[in-house]
C-alpha atoms as a PDB file:
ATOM      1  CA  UNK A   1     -19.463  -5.054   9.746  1.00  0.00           C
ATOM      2  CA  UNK A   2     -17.465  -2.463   8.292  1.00  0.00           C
ATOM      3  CA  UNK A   3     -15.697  -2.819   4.638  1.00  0.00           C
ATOM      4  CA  UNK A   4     -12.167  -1.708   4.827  1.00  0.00           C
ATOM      5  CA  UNK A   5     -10.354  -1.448   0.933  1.00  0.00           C
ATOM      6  CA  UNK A   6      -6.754  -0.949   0.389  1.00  0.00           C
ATOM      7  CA  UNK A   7      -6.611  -0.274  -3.194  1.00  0.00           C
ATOM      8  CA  UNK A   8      -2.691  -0.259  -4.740  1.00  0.00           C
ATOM      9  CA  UNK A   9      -1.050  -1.966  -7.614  1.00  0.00           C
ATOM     10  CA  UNK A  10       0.977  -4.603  -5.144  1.00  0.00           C
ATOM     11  CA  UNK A  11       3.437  -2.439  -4.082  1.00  0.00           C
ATOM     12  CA  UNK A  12       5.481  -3.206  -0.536  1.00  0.00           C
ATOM     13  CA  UNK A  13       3.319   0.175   0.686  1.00  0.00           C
ATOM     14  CA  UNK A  14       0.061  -1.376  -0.039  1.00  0.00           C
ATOM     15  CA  UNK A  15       1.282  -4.525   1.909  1.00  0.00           C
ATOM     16  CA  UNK A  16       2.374  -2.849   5.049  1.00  0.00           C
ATOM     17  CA  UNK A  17      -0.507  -0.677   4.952  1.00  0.00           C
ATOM     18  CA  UNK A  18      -2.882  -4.195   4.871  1.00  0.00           C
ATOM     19  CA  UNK A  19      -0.647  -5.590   7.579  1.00  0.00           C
ATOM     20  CA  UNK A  20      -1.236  -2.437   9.732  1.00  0.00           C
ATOM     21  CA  UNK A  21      -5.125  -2.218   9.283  1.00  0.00           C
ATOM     22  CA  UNK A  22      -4.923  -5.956  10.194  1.00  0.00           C
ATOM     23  CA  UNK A  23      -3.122  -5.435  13.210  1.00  0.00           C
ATOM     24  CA  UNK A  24      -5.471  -2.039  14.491  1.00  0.00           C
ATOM     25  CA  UNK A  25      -8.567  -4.645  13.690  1.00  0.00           C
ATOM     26  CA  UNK A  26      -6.978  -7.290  16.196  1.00  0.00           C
ATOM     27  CA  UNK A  27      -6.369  -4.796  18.764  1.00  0.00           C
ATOM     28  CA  UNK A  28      -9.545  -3.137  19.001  1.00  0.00           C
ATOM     29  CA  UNK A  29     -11.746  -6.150  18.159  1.00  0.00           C
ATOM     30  CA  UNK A  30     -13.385  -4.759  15.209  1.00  0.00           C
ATOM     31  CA  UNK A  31     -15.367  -6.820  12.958  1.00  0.00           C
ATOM     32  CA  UNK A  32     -13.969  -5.880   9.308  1.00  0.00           C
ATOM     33  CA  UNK A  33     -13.986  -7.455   5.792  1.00  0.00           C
ATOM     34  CA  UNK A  34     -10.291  -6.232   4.362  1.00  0.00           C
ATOM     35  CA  UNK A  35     -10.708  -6.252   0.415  1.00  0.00           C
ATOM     36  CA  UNK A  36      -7.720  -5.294  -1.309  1.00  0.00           C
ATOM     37  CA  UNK A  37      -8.524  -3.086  -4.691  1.00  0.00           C
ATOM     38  CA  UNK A  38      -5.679  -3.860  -7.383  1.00  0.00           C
ATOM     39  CA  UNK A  39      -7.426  -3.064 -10.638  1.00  0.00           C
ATOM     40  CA  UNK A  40      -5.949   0.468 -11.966  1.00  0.00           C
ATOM     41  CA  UNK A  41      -8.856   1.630 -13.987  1.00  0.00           C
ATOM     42  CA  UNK A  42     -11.287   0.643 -10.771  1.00  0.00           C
ATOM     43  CA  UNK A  43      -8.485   2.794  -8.478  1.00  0.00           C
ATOM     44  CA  UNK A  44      -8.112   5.660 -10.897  1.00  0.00           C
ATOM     45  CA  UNK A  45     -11.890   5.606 -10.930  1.00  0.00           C
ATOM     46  CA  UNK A  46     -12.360   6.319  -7.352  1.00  0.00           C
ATOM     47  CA  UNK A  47      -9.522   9.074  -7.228  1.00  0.00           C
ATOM     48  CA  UNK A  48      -7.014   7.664  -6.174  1.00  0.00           C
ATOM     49  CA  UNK A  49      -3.459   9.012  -7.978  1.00  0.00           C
ATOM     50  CA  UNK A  50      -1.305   7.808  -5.452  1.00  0.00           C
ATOM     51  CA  UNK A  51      -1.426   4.115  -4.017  1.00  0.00           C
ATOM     52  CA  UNK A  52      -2.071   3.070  -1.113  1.00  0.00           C
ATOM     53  CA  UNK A  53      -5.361   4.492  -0.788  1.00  0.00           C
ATOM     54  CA  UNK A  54      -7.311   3.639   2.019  1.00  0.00           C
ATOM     55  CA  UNK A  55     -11.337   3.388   1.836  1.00  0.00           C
ATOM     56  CA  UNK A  56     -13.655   2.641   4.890  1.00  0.00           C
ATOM     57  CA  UNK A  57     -17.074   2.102   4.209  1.00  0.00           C
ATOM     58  CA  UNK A  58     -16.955   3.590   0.990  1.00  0.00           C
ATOM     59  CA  UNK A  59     -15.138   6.852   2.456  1.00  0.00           C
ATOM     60  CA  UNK A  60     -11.818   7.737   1.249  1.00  0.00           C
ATOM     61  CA  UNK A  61      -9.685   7.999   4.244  1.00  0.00           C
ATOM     62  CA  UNK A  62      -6.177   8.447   2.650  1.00  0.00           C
ATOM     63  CA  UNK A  63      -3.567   8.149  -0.187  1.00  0.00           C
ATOM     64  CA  UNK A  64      -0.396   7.621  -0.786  1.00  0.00           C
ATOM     65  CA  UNK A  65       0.917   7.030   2.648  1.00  0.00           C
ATOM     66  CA  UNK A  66       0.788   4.516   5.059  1.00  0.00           C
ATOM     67  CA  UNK A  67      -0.196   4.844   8.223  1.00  0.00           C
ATOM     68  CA  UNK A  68       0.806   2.900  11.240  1.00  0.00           C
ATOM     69  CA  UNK A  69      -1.182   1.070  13.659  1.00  0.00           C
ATOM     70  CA  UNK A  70      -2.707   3.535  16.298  1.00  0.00           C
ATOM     71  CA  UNK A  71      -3.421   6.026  13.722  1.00  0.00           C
ATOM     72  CA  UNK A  72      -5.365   3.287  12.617  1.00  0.00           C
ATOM     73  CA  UNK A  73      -7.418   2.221  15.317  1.00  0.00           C
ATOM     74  CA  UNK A  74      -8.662   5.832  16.226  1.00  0.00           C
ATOM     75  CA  UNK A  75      -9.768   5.952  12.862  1.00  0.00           C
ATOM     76  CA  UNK A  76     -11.552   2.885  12.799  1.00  0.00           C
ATOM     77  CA  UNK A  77     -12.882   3.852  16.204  1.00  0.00           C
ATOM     78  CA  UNK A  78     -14.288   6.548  14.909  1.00  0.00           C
ATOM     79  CA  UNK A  79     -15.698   5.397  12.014  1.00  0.00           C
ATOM     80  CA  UNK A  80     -17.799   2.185  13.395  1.00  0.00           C
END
């Protein structure tokens, strides 16, 4: 099962990017735990300087942006 981490402060960005990794997840079937990162020192500590940042399996993917739903699921796609 892959580990998909939104880290963000609780900004409306960091919810629509959770709501659009859910959505890719449903549509492709993935299994994925979604763990949303909200401590600043823990999200400064892994690089990221502008929220949302967006880890799979430990691998930064982006930051700052968020990215909609079929950009998404090739991503995840690829990264099963």
């Amino acid at each position: 099962m892959m580990l998909i981490e939104i880290l963000g402060t609780g900004c409306s960005k960091c919810f629509s990017l959770e709501r659009h990794v859910r959505k890719a997840i449903e549509k492709i079937g993935a299994e994925a735990e979604i763990k949303r990162v909200e401590d600043i020192n823990e999200i400064i500590e892994r690089g990221v300087i502008n929220v949302p940042g967006l880890f799979i399996n430990g691998e930064l993917i982006s930051t700052g942006r968020v990215l909609g739903v079929k950009d998404l699921m090739k991503i995840i796609v690829e990264k099963r």
